[in-house]
N, C-alpha and C. Protein backbone atom coordinates (compact mmCIF):
# COMPACT_ATOMS: atom_id res chain seq x y z
N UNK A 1 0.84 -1.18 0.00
CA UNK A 1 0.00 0.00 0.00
C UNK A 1 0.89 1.24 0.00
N UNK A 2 0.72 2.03 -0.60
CA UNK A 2 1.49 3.63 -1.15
C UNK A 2 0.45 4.21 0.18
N UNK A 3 1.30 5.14 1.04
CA UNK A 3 1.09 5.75 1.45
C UNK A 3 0.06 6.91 0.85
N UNK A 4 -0.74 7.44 1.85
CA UNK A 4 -1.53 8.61 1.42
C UNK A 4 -2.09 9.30 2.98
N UNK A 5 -1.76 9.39 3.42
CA UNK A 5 -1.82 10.48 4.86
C UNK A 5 -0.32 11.14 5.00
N UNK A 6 -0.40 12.37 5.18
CA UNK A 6 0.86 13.11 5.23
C UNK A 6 0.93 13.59 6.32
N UNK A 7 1.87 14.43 6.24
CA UNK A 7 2.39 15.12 8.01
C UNK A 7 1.24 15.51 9.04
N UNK A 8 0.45 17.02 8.28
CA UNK A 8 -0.33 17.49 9.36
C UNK A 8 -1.77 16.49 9.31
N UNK A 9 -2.14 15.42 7.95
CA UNK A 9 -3.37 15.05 8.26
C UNK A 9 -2.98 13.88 9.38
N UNK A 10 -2.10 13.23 9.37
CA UNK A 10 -1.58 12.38 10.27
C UNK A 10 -1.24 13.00 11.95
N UNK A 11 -1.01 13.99 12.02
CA UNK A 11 -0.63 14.16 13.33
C UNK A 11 -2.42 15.20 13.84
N UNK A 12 -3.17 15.11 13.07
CA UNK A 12 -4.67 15.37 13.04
C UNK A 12 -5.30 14.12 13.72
N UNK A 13 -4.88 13.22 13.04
CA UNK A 13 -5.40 11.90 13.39
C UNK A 13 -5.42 11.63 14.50
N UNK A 14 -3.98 11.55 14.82
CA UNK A 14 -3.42 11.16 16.02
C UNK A 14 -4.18 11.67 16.91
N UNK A 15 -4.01 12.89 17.30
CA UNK A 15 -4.77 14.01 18.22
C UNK A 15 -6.51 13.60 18.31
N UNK A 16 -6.89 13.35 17.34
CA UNK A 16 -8.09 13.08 17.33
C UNK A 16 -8.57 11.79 17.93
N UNK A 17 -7.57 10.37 17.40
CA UNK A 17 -7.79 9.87 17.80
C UNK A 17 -7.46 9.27 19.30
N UNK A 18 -6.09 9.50 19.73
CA UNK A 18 -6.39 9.97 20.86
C UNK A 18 -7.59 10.38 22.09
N UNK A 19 -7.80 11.34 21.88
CA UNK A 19 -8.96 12.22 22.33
C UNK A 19 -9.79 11.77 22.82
N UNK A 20 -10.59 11.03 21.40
CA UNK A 20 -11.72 9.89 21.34
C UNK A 20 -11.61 8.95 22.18
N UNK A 21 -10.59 8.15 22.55
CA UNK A 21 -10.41 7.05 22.98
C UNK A 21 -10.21 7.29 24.67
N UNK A 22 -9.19 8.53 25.09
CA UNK A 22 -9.71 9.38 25.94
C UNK A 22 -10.98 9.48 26.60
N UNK A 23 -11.69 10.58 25.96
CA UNK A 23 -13.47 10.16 26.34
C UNK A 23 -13.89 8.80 26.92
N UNK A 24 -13.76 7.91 25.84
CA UNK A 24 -14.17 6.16 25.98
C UNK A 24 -14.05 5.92 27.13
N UNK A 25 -12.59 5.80 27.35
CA UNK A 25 -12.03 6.20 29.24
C UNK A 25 -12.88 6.51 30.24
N UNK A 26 -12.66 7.58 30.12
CA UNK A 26 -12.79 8.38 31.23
C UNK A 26 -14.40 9.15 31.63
N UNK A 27 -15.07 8.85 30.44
CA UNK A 27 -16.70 9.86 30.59
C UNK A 27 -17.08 8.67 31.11
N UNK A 28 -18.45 9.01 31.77
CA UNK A 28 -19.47 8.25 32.60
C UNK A 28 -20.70 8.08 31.53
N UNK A 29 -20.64 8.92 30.09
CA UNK A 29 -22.06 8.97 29.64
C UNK A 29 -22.05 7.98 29.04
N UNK A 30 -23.24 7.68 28.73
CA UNK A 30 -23.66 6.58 28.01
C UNK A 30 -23.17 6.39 26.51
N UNK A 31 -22.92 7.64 25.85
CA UNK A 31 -22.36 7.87 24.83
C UNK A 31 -21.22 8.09 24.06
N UNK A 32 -20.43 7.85 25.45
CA UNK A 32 -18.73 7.79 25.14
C UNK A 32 -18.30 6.74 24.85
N UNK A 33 -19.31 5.25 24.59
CA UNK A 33 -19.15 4.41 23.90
C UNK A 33 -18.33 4.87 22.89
N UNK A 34 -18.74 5.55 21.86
CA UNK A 34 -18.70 5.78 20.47
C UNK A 34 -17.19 6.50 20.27
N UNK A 35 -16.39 6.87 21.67
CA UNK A 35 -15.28 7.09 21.64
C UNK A 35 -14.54 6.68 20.84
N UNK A 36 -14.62 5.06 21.35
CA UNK A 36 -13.68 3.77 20.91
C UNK A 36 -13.44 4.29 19.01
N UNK A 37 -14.18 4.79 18.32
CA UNK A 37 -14.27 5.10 16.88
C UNK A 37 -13.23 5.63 17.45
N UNK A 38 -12.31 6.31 17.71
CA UNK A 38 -10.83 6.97 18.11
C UNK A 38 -10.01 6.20 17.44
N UNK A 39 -10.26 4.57 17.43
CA UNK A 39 -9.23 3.55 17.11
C UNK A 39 -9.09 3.69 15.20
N UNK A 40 -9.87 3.83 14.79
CA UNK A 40 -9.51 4.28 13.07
C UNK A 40 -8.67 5.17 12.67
N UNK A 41 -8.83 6.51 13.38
CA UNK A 41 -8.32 7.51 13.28
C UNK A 41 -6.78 7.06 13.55
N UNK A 42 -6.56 6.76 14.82
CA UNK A 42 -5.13 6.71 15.34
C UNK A 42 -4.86 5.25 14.42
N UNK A 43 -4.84 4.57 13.91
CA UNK A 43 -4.70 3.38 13.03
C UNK A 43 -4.13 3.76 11.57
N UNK A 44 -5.02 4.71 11.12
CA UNK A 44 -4.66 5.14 10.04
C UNK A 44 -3.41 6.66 9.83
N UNK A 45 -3.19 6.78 11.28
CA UNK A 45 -2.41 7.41 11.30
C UNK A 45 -1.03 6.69 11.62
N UNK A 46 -1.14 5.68 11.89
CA UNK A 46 0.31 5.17 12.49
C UNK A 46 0.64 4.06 10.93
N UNK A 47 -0.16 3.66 9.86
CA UNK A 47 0.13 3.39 9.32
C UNK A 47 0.23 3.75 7.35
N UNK A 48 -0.10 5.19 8.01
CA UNK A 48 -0.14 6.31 7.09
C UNK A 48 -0.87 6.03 5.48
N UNK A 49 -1.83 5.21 6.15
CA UNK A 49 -2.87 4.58 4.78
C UNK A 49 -4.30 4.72 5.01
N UNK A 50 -5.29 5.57 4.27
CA UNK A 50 -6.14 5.58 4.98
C UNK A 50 -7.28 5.09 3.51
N UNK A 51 -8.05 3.95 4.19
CA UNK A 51 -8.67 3.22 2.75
C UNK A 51 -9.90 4.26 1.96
N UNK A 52 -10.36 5.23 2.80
CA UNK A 52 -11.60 5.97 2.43
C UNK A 52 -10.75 6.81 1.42
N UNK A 53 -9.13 7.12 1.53
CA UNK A 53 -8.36 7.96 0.30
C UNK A 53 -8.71 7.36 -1.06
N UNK A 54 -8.55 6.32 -0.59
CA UNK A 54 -7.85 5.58 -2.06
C UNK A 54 -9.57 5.15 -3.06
N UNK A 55 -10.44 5.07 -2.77
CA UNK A 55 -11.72 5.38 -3.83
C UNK A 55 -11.53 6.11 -4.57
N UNK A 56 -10.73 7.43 -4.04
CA UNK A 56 -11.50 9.00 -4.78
C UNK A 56 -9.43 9.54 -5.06
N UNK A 57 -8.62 8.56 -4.98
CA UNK A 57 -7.51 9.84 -5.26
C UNK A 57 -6.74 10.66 -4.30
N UNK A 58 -7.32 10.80 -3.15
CA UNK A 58 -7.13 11.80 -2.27
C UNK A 58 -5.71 11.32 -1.91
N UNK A 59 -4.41 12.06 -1.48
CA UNK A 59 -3.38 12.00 -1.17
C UNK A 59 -2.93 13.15 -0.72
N UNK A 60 -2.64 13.13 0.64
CA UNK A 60 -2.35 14.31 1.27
C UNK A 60 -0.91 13.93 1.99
N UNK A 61 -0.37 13.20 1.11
CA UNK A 61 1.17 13.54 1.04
C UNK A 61 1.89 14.36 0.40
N UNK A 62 3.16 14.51 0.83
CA UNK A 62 4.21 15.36 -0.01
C UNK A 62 5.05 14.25 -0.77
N UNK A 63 5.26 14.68 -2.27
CA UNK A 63 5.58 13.70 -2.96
C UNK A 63 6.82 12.89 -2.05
N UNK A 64 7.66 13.47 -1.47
CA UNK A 64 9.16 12.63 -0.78
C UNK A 64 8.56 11.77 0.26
N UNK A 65 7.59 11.73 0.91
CA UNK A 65 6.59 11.34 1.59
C UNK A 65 6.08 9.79 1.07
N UNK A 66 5.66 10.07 -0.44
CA UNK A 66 4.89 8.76 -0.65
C UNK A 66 5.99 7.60 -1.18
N UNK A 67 7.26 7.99 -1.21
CA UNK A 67 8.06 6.76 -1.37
C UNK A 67 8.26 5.54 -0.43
N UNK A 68 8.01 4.78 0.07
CA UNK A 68 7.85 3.51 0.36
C UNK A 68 9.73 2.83 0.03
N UNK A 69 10.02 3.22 2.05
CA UNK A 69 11.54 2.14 2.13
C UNK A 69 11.10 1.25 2.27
């Protein structure tokens, strides 16, 4: 898989997902279930592929970025 998450959408992720998973934690509501969705975000950030890109094109890398050691 060719990379397609780049610097700031990736460290977006992170933060986000994070966050989410956070909540999941730590809230009492009934609705912080839905935290756990945190786990996509931070997933697709640590493996800098995100499958909803690749339908439509989207690549929010910098070309030196999408080379694959």
């Amino acid at each position: 898989m060719k990379p397609n998450v780049g610097g700031i959408d990736r460290a977006l992720r992170f933060i986000v997902g994070v966050g989410l998973i956070l909540v999941a934690l730590f809230s009492s509501h009934p609705l912080a279930v839905w935290g756990w969705v945190g786990i996509v975000p931070l997933m697709t950030s640590a493996i800098r592929w995100c499958p909803a890109y690749a339908p439509f094109g989207i690549n929010s890398c910098s070309k030196s970025q999408t080379q694959v050691h």
